[in-house]
N, C-alpha and C. Protein backbone atom coordinates (compact mmCIF):
# COMPACT_ATOMS: atom_id res chain seq x y z
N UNK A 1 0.84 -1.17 0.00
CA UNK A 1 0.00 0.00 0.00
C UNK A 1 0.88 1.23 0.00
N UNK A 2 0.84 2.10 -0.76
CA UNK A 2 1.53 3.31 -0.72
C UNK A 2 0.96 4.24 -0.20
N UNK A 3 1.71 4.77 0.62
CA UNK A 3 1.31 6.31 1.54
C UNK A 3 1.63 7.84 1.08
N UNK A 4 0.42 8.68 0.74
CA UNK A 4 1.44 9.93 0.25
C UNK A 4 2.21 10.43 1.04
N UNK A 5 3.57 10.71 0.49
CA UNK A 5 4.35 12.07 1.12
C UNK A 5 4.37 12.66 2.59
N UNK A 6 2.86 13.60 1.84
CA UNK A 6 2.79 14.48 2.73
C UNK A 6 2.38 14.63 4.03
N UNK A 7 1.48 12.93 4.14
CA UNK A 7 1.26 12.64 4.90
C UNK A 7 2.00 12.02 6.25
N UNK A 8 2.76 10.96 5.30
CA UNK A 8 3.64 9.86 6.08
C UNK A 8 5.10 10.31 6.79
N UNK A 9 5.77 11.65 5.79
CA UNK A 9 6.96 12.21 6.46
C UNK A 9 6.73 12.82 7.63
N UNK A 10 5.80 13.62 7.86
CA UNK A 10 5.47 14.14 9.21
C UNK A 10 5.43 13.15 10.41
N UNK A 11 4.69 12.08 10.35
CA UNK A 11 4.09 11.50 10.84
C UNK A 11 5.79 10.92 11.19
N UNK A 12 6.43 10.22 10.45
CA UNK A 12 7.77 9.86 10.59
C UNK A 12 8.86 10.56 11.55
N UNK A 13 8.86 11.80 11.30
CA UNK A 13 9.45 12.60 11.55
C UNK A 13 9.03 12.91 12.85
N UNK A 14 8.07 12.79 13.41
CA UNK A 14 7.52 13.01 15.07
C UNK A 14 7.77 11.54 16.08
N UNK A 15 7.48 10.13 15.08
CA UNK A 15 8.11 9.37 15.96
C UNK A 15 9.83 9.12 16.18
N UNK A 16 10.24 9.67 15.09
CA UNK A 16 11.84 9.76 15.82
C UNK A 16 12.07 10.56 16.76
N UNK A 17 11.58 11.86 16.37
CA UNK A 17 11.40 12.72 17.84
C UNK A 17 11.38 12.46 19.14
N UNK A 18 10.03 11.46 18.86
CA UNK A 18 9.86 10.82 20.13
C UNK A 18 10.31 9.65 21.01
N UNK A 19 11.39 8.96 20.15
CA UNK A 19 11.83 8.26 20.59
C UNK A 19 13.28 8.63 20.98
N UNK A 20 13.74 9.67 20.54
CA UNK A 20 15.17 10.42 20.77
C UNK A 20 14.71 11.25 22.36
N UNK A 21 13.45 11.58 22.20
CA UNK A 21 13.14 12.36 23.69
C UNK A 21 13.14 11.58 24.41
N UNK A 22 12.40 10.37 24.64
CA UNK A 22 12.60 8.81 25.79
C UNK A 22 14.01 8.29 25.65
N UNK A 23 14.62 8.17 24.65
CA UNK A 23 15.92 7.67 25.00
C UNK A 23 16.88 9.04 25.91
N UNK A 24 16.72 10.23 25.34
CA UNK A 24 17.42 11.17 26.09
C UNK A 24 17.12 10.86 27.68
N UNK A 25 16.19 10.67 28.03
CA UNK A 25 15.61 10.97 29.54
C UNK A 25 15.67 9.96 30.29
N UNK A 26 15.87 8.83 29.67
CA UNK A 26 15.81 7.07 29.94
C UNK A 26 17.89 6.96 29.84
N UNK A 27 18.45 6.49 28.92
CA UNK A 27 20.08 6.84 28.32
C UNK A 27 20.95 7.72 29.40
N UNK A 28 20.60 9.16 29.69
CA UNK A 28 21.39 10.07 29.95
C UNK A 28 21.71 9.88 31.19
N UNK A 29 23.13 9.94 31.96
CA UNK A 29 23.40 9.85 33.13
C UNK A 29 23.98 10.75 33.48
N UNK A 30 24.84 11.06 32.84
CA UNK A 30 26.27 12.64 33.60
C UNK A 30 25.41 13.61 32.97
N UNK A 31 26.78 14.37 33.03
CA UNK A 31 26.37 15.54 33.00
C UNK A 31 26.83 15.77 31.18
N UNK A 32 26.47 16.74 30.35
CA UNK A 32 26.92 16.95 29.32
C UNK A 32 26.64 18.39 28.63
N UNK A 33 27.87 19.26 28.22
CA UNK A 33 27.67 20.44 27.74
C UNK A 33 28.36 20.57 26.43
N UNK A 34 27.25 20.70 25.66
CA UNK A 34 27.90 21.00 23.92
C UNK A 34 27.79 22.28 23.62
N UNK A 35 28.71 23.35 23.49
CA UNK A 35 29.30 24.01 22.71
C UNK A 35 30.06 24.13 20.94
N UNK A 36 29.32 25.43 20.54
CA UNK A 36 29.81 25.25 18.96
C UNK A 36 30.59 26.99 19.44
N UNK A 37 31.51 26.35 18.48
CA UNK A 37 32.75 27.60 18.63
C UNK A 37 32.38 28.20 17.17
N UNK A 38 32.97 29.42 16.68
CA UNK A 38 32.33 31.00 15.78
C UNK A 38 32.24 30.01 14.49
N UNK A 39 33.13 29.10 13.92
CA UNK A 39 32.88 28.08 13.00
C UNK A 39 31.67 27.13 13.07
N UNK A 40 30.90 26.93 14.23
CA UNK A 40 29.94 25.88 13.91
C UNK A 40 30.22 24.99 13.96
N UNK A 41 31.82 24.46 14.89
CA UNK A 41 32.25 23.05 15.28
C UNK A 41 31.49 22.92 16.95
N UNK A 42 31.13 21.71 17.11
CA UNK A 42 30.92 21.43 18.53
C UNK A 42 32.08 21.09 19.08
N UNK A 43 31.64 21.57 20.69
CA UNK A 43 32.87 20.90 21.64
C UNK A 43 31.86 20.04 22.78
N UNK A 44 32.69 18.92 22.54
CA UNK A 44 31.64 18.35 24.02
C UNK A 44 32.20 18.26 25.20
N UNK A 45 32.15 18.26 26.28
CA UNK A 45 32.34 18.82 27.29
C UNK A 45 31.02 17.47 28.19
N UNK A 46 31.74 16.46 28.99
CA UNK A 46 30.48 15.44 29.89
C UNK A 46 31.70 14.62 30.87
N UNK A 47 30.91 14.47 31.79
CA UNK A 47 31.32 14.26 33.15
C UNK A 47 31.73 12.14 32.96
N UNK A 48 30.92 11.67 31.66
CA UNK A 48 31.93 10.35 31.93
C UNK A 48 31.43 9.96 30.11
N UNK A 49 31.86 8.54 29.74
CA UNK A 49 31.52 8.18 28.19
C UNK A 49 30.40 8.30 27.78
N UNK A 50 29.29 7.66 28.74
CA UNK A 50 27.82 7.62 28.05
C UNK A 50 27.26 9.44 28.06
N UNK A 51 27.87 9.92 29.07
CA UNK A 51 27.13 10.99 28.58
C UNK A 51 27.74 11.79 27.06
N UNK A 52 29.12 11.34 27.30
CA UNK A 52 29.82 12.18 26.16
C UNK A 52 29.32 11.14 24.68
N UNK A 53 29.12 10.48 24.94
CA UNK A 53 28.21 9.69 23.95
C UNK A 53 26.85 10.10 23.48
N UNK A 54 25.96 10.68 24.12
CA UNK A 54 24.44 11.18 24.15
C UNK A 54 25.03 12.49 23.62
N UNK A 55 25.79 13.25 23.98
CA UNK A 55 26.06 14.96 23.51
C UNK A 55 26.86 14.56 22.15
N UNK A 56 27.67 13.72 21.43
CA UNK A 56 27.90 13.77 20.46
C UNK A 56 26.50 13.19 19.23
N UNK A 57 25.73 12.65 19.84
CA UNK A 57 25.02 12.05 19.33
C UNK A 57 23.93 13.59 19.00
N UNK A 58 23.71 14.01 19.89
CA UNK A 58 22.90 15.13 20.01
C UNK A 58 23.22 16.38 18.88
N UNK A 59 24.67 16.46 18.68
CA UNK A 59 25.33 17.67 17.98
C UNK A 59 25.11 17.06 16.67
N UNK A 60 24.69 15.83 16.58
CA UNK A 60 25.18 15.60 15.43
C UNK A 60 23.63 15.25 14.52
N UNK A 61 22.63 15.19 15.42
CA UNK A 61 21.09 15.13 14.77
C UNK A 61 20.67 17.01 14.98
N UNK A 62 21.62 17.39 16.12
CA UNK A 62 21.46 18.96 15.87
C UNK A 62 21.86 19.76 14.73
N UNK A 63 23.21 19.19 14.05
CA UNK A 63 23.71 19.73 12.94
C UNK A 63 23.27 19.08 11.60
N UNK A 64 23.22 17.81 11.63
CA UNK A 64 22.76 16.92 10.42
C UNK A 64 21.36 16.15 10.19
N UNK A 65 20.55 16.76 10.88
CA UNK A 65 18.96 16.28 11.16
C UNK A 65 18.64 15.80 9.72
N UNK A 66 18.43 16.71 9.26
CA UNK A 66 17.65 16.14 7.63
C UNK A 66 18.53 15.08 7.05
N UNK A 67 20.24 15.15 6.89
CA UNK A 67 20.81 14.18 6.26
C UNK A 67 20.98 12.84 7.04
N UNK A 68 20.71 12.53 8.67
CA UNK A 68 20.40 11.75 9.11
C UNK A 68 18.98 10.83 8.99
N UNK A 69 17.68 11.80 9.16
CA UNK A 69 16.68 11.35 8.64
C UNK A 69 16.99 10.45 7.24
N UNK A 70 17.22 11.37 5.93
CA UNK A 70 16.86 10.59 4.90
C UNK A 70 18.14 9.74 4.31
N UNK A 71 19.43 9.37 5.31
CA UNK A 71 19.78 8.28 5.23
C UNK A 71 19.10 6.86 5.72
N UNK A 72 18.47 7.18 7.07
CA UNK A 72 17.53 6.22 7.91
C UNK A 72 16.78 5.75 6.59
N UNK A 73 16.03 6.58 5.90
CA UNK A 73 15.11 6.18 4.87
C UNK A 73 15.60 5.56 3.53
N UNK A 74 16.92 5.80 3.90
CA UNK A 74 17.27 5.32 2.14
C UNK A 74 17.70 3.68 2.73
N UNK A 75 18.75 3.74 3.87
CA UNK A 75 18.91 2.42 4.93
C UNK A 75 17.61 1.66 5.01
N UNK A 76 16.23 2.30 4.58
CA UNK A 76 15.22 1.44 4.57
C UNK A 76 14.20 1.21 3.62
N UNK A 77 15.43 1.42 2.61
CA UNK A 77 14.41 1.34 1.19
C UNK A 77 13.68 2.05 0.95
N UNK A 78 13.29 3.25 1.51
CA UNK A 78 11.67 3.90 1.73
C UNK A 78 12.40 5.32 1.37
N UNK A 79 13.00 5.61 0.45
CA UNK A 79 13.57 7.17 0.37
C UNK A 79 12.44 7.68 -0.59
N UNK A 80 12.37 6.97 -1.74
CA UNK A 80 10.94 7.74 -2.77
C UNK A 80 9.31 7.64 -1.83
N UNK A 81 9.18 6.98 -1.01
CA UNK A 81 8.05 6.75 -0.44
C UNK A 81 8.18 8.07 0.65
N UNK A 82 9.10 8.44 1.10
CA UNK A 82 8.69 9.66 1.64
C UNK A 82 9.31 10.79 1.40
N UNK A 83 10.20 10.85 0.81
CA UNK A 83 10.60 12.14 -0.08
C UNK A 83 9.90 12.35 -1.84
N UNK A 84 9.64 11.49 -2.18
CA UNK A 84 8.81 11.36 -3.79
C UNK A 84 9.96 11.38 -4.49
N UNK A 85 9.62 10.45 -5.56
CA UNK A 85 10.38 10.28 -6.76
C UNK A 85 10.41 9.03 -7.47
């Protein structure tokens, strides 16, 4: 069954959300502070691995959101089904 577009990316796009918000709150233990210096590089800055693990993870759906998304989708066969083509 094919789903349009316009419908199904949204819809997509809110359960990753939501599962990045439960893993943040569930996952996170230390402490963690990301900083981007005048270039737009992050610095991470966390009190042990897993957290410095969650803040790189974070900088990096903060900086590369869309090209993360529609790798997920191409990783799942489903890139024309929700981008069109």
């Amino acid at each position: 069954m094919l789903c349009h577009t316009a419908t199904m990316l949204p819809r997509w796009v809110a359960s990753v959300a939501v599962v990045a918000v439960c893993c943040a709150t569930v996952c996170h233990a230390g402490t963690v502070e990301v900083l981007h210096d005048n270039w737009g590089v992050p610095h991470i800055y966390s009190s042990d691995n897993p957290a410095m693990a969650f803040g790189y993870g974070y900088a990096t759906a903060e900086d590369h959101g869309e090209l993360c998304l529609s790798l997920y989708a191409g990783a799942r066969c489903r890139t024309a089904q929700y981008y069109g083509g």
